[in-house]
N, C-alpha and C. Protein backbone atom coordinates (compact mmCIF):
# COMPACT_ATOMS: atom_id res chain seq x y z
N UNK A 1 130.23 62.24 2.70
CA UNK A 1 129.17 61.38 3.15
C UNK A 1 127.94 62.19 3.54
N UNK A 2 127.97 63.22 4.09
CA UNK A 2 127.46 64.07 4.28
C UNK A 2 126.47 64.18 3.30
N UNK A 3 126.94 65.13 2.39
CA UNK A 3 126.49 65.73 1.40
C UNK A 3 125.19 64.46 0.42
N UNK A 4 125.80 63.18 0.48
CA UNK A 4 125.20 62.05 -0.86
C UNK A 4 123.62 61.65 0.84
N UNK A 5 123.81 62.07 2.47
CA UNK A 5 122.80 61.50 3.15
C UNK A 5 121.90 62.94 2.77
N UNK A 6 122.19 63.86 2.18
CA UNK A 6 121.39 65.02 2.26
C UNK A 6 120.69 64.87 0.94
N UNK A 7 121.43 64.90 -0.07
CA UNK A 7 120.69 64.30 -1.49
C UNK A 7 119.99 63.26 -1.50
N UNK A 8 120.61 62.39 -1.22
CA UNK A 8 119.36 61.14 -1.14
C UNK A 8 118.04 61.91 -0.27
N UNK A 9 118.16 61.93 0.74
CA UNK A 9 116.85 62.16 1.91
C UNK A 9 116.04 63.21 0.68
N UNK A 10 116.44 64.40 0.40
CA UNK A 10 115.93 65.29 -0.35
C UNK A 10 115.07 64.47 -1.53
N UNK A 11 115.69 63.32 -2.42
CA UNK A 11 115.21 63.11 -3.43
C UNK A 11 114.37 62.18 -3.09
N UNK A 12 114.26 61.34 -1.85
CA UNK A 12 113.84 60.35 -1.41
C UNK A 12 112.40 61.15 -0.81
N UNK A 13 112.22 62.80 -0.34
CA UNK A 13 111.12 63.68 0.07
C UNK A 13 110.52 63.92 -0.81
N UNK A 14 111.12 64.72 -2.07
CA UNK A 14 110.52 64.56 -3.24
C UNK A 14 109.85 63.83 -3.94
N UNK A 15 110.34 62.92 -4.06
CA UNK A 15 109.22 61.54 -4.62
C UNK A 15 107.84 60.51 -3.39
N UNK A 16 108.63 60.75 -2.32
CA UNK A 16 107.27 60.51 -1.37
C UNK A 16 106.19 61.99 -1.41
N UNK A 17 106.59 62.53 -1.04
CA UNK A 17 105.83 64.09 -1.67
C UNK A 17 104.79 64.08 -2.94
N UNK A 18 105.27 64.08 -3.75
CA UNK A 18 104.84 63.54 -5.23
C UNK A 18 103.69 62.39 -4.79
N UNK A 19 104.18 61.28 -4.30
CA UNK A 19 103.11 59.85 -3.97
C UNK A 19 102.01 60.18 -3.27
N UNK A 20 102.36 61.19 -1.83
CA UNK A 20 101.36 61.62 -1.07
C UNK A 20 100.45 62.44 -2.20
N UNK A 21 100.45 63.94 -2.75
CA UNK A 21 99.52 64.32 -3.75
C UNK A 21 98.83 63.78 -4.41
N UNK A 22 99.49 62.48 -5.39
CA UNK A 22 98.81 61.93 -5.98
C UNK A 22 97.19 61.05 -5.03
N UNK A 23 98.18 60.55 -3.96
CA UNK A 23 97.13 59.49 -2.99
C UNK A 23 95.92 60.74 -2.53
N UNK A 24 96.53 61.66 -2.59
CA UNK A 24 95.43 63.18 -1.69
C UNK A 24 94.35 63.26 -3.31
N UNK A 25 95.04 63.51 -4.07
CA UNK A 25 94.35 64.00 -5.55
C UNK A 25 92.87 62.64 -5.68
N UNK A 26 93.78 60.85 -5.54
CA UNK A 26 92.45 59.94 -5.15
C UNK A 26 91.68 59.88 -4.75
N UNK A 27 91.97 60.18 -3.29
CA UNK A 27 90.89 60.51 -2.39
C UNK A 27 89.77 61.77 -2.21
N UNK A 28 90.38 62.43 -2.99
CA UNK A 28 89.19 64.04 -3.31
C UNK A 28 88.58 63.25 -4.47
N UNK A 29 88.75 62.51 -5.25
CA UNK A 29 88.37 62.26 -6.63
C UNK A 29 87.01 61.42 -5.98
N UNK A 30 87.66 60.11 -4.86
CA UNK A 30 86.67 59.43 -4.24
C UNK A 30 85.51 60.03 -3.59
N UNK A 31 85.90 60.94 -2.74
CA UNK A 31 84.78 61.94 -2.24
C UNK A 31 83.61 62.19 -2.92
N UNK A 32 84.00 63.33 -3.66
CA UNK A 32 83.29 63.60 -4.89
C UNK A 32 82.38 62.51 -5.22
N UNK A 33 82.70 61.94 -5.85
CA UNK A 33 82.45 60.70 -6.71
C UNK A 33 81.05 60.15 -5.36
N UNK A 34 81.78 59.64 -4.38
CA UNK A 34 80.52 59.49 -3.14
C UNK A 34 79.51 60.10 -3.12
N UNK A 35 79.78 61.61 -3.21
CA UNK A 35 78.71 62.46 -2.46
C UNK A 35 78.05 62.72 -3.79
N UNK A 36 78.57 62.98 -4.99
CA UNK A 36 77.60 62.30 -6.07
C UNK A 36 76.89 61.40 -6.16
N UNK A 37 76.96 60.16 -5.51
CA UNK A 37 76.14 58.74 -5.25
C UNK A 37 75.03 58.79 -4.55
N UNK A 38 75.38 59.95 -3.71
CA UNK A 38 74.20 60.32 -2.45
C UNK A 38 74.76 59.38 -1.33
N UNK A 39 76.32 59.79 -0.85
CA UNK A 39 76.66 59.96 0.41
C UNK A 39 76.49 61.21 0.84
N UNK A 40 76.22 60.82 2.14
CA UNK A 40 76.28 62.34 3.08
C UNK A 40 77.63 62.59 3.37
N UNK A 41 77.70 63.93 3.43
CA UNK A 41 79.05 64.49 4.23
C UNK A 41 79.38 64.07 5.22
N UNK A 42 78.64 64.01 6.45
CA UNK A 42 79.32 63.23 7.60
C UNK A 42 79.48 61.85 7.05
N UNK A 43 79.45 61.22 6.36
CA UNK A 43 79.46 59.19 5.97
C UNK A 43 81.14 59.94 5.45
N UNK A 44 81.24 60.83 4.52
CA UNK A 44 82.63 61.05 4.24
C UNK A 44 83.71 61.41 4.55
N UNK A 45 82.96 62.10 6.13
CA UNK A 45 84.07 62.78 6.97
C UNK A 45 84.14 61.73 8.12
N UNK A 46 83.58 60.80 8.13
CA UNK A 46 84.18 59.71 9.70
C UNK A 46 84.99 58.73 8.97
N UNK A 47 84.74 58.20 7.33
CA UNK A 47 85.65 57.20 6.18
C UNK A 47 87.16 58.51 6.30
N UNK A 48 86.87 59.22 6.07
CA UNK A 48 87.74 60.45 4.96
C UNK A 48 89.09 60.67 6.50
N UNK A 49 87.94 61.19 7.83
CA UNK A 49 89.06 61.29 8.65
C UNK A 49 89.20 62.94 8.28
N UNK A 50 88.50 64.13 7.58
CA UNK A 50 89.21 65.09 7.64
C UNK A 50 87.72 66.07 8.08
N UNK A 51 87.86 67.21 8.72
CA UNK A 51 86.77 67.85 9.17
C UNK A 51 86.35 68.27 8.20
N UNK A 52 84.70 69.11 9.21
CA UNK A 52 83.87 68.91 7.96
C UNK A 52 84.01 70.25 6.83
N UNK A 53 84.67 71.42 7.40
CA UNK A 53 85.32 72.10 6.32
C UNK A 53 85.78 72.24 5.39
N UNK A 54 86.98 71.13 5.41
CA UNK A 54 87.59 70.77 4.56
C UNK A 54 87.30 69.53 3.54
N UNK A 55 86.08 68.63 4.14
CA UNK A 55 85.07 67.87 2.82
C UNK A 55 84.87 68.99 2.73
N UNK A 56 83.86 70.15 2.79
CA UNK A 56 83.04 70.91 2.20
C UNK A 56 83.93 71.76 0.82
N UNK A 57 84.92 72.26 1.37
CA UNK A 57 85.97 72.99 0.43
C UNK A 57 86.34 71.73 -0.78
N UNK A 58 86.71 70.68 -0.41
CA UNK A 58 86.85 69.34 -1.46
C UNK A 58 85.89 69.36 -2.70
N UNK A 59 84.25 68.77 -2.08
CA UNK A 59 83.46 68.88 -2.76
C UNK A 59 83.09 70.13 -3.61
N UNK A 60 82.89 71.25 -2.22
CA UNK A 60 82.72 72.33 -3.92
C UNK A 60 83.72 72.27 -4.86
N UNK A 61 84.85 72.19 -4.86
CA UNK A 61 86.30 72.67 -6.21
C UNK A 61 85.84 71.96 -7.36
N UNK A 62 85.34 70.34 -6.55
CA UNK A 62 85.19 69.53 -7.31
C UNK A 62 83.58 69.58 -7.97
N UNK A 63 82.85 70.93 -7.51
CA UNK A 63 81.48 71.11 -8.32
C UNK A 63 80.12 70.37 -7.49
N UNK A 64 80.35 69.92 -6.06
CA UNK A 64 79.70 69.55 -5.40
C UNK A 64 78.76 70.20 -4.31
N UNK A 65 77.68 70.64 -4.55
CA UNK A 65 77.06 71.14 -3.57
C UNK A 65 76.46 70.77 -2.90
N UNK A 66 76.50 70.82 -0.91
CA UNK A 66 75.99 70.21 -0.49
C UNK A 66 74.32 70.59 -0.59
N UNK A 67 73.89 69.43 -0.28
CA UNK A 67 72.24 69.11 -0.58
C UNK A 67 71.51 70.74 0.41
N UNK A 68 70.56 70.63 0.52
CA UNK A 68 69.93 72.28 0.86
C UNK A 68 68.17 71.48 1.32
């Protein structure tokens, strides 16, 4: 019994795992996509919920530079 609550949980991490990336991979896609529109970074980091570092690291990967 043991062993089939450890496999399941494992395969059951794995595939929520998998769901979370994908939902993370959306939401960088959305970003982007915003701050291309001519959102500001802070409009994306109080929606987004993540500091402003880490928009900044988002947007550049994704070819985004902030405005100057």
């Amino acid at each position: 019994m043991t062993r089939e609550k450890l496999v399941e949980a494992a395969e059951e991490f794995r595939r929520r795992k998998h769901e979370f990336d994908l939902a993370r991979e959306k939401l960088a896609d959305a970003m982007a996509d915003a701050a291309r529109a001519g959102m500001t970074p802070t409009e994306i980091i109080e929606i987004s919920g993540y500091t402003r570092e880490h928009v900044r690291r988002i947007l550049r990967a994704a070819g985004v530079e902030p405005p100057t």
